[in-house]
C-alpha atoms as a PDB file:
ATOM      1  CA  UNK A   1      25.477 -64.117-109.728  1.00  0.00           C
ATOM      2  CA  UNK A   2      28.579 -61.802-111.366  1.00  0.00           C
ATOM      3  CA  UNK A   3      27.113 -59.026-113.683  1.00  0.00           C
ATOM      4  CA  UNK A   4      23.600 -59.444-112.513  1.00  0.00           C
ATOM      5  CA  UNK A   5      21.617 -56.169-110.018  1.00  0.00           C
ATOM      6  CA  UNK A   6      20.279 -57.497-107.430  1.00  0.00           C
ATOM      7  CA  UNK A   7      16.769 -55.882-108.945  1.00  0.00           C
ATOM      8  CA  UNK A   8      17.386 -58.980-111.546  1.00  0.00           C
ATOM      9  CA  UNK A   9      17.430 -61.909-109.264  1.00  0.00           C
ATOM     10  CA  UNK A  10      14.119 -62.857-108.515  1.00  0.00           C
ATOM     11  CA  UNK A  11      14.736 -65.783-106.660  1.00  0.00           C
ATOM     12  CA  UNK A  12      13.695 -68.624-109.122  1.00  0.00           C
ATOM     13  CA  UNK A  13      16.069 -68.468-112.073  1.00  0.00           C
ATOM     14  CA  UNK A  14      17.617 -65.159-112.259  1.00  0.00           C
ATOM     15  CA  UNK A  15      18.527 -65.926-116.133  1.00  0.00           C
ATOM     16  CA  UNK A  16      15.377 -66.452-117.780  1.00  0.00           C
ATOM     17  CA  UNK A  17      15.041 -62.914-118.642  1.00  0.00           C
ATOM     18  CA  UNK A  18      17.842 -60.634-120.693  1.00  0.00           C
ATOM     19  CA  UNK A  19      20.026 -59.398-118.106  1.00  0.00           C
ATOM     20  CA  UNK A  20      21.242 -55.561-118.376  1.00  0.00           C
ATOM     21  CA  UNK A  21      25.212 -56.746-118.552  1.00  0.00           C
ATOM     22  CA  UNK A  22      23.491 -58.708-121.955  1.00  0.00           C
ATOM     23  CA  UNK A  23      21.915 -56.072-123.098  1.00  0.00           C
ATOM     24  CA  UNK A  24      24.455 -53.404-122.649  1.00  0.00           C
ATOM     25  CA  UNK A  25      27.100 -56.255-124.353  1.00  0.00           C
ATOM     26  CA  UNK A  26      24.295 -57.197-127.036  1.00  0.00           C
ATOM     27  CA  UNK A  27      24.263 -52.950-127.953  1.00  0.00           C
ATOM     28  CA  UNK A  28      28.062 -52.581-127.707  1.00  0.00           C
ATOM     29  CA  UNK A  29      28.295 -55.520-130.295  1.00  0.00           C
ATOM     30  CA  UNK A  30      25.177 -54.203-132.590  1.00  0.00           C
ATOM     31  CA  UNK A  31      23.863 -57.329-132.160  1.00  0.00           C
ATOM     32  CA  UNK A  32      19.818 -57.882-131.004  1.00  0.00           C
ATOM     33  CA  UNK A  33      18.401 -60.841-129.686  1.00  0.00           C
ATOM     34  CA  UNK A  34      14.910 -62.099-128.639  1.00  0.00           C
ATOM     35  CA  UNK A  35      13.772 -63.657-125.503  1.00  0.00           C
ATOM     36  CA  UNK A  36      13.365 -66.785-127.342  1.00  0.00           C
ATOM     37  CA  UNK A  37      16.555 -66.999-128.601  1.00  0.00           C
ATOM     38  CA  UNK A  38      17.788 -66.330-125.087  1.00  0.00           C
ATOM     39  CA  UNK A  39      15.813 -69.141-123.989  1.00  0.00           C
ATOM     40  CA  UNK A  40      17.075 -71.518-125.937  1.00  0.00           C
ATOM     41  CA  UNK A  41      20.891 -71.136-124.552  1.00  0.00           C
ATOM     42  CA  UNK A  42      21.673 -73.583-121.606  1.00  0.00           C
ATOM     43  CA  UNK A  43      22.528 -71.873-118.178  1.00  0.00           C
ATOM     44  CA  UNK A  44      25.775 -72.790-118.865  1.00  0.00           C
ATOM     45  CA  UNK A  45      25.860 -70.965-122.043  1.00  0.00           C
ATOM     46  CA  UNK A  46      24.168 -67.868-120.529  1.00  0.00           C
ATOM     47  CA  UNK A  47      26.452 -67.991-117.645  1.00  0.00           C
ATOM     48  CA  UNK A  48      29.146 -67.870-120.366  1.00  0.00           C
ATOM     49  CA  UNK A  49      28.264 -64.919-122.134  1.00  0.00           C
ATOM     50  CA  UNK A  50      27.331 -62.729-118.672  1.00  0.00           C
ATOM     51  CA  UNK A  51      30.885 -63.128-118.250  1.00  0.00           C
ATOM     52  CA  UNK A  52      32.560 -63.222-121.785  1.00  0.00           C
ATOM     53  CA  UNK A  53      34.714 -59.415-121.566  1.00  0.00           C
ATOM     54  CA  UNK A  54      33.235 -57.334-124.138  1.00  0.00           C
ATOM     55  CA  UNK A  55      35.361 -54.066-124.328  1.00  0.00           C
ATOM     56  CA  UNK A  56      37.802 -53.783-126.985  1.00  0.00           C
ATOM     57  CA  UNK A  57      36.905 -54.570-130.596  1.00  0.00           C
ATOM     58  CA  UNK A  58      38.735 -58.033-130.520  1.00  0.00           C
ATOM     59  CA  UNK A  59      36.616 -58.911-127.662  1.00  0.00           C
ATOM     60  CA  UNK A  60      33.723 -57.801-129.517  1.00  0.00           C
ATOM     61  CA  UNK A  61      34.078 -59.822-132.633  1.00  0.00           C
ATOM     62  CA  UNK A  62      34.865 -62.434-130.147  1.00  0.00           C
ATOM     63  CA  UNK A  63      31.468 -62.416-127.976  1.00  0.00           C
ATOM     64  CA  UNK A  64      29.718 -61.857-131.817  1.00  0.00           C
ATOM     65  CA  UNK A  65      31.149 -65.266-133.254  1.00  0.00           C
ATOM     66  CA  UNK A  66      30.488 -66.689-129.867  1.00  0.00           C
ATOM     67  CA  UNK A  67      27.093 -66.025-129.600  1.00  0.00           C
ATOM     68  CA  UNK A  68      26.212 -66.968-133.069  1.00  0.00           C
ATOM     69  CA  UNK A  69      28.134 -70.272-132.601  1.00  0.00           C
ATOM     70  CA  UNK A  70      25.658 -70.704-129.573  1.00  0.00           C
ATOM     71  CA  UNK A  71      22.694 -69.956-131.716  1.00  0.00           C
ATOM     72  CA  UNK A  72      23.689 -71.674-134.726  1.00  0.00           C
ATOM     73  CA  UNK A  73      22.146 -75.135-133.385  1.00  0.00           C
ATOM     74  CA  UNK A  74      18.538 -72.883-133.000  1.00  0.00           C
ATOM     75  CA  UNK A  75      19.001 -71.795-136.511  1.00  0.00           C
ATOM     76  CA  UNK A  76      15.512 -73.641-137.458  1.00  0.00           C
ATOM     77  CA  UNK A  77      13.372 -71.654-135.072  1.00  0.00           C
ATOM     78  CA  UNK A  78      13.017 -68.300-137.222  1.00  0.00           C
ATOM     79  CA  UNK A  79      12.326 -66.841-133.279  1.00  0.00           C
ATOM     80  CA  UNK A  80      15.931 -67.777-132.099  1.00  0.00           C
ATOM     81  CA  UNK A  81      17.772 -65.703-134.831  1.00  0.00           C
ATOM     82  CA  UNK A  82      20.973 -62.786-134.420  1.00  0.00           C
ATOM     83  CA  UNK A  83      19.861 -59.341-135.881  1.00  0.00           C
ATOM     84  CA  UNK A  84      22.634 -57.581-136.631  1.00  0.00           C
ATOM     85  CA  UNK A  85      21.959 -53.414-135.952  1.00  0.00           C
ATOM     86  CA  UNK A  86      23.941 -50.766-136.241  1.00  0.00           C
ATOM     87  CA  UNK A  87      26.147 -49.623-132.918  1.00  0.00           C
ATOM     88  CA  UNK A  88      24.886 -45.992-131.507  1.00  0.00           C
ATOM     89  CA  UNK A  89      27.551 -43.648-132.049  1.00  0.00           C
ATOM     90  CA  UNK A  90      27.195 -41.805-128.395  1.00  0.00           C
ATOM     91  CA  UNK A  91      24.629 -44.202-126.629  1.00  0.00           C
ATOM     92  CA  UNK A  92      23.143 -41.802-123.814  1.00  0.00           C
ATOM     93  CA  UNK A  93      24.636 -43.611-120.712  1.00  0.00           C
ATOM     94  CA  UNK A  94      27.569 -42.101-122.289  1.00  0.00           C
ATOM     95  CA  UNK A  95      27.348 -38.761-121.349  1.00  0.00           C
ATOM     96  CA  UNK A  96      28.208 -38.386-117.511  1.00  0.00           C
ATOM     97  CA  UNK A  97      26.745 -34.755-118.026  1.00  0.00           C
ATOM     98  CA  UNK A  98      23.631 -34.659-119.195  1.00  0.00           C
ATOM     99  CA  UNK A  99      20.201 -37.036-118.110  1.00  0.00           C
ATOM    100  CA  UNK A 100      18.589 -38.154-121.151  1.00  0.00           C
ATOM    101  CA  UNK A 101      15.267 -36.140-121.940  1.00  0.00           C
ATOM    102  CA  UNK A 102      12.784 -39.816-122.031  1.00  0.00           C
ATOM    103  CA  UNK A 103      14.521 -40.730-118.726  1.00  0.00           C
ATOM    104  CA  UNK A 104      13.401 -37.079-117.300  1.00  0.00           C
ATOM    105  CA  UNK A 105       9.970 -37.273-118.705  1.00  0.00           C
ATOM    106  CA  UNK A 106       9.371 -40.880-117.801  1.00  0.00           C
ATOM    107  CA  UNK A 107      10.779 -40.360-113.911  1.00  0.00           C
ATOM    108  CA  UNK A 108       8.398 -37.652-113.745  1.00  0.00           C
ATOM    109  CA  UNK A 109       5.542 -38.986-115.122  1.00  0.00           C
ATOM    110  CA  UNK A 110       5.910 -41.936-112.747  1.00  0.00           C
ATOM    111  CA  UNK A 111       6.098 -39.583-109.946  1.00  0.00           C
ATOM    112  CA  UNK A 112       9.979 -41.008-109.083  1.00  0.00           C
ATOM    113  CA  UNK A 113      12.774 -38.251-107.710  1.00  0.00           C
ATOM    114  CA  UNK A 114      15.124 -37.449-111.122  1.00  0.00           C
ATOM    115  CA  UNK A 115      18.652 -37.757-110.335  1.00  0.00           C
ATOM    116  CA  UNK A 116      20.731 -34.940-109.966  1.00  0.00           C
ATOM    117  CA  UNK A 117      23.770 -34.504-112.452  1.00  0.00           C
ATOM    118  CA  UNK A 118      26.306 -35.455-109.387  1.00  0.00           C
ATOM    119  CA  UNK A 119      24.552 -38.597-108.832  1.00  0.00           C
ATOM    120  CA  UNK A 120      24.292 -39.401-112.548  1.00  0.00           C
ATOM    121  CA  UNK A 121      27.816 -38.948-113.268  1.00  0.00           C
ATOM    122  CA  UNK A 122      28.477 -41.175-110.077  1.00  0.00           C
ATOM    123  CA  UNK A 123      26.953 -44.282-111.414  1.00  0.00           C
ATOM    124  CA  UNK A 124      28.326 -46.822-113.613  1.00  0.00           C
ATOM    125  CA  UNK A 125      28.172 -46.984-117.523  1.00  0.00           C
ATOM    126  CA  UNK A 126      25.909 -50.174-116.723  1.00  0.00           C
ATOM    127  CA  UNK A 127      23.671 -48.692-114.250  1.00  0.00           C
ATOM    128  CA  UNK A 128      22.890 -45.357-116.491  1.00  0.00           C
ATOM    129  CA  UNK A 129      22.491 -48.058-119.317  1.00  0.00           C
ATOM    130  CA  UNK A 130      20.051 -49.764-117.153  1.00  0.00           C
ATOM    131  CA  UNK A 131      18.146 -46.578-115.813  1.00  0.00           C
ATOM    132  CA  UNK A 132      17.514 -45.987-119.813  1.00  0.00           C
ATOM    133  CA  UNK A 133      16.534 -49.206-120.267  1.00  0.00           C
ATOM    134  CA  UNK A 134      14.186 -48.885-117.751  1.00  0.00           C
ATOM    135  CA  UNK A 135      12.920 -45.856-118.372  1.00  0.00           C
ATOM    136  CA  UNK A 136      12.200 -46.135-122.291  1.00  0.00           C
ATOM    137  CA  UNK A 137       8.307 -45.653-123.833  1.00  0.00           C
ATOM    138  CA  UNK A 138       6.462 -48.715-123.483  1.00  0.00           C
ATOM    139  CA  UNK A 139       8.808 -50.180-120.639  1.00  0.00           C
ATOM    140  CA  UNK A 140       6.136 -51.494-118.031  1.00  0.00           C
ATOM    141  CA  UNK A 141       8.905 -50.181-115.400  1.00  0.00           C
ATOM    142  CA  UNK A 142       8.452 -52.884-112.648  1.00  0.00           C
ATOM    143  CA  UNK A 143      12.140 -53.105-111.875  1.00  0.00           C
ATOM    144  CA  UNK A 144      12.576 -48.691-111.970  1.00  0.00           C
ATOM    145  CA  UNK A 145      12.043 -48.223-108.453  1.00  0.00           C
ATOM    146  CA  UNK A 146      14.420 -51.421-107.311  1.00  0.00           C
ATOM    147  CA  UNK A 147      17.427 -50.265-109.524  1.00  0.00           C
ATOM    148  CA  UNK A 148      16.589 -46.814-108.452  1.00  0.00           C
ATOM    149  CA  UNK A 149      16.730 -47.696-104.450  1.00  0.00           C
ATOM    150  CA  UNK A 150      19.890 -49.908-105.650  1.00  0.00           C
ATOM    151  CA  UNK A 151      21.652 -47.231-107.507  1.00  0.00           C
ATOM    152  CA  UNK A 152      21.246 -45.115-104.039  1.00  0.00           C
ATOM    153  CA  UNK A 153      18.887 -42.685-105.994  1.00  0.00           C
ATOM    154  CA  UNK A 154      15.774 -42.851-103.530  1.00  0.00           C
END
């Protein structure tokens, strides 16, 4: 399915968890969601958003109003709300140069090869979005090694 890792489609119903290209368009937009809320979009709508562009600030506000619209018909299930958050200044996956610190320290506390700073700067804004995803305290980690040996890191 376009936007989704292969480490994401599990073979049943590869949308009935967050998706990274949600997330990392959820973050650019300040914008947090829960699983519920996710939920309670049809495929269709889901399918909608993974491919909505999400770039420029236009196509931000866009996706925002969007998404709301979407939700508004949820609006009674306090579960199935938009938080609005502010947007990081310099997110992490950012910086081609540098591996974030709690991505170092979580790779090798789970034992797992760190990337070096060539093969960092080689990925895509998504997949360095998704390596910090993965690698954040309190992840449970279960698709690290899969993005990792998709990425081309191990």
């Amino acid at each position: 399915m376009h936007g989704l890792f292969d480490f994401e489609q599990d073979g049943r119903y590869a949308l009935r968890r967050i998706p990274m290209i949600m997330r990392f368009n959820l973050d650019a937009c300040g914008i947090k969601i829960s699983l519920t809320a996710w939920i309670t979009l049809s495929r269709d709508e889901r399918e909608e958003l993974l491919v909505m562009p999400c770039a420029s600030e236009s196509e931000k506000d866009i996706y925002r109003i969007r998404l709301a619209a979407m939700l508004a018909p949820h609006a009674d299930n306090p579960d199935a709300v938009i938080e609005f958050v502010d947007i990081e200044a310099a997110p992490a996956w950012e910086n081609r140069g540098v591996l974030p610190q709690n991505m170092h320290d979580s790779l090798q506390e789970l034992g797992l090869p760190l990337p070096d700073l060539v093969q960092w700067a080689a990925l895509s804004d998504l997949q360095r979005f998704a390596l910090i995803k993965l690698t954040r305290s309190g992840h449970k980690n279960a698709n690290l090694l899969p993005a990792m040996k998709e990425f081309g890191l191990i």
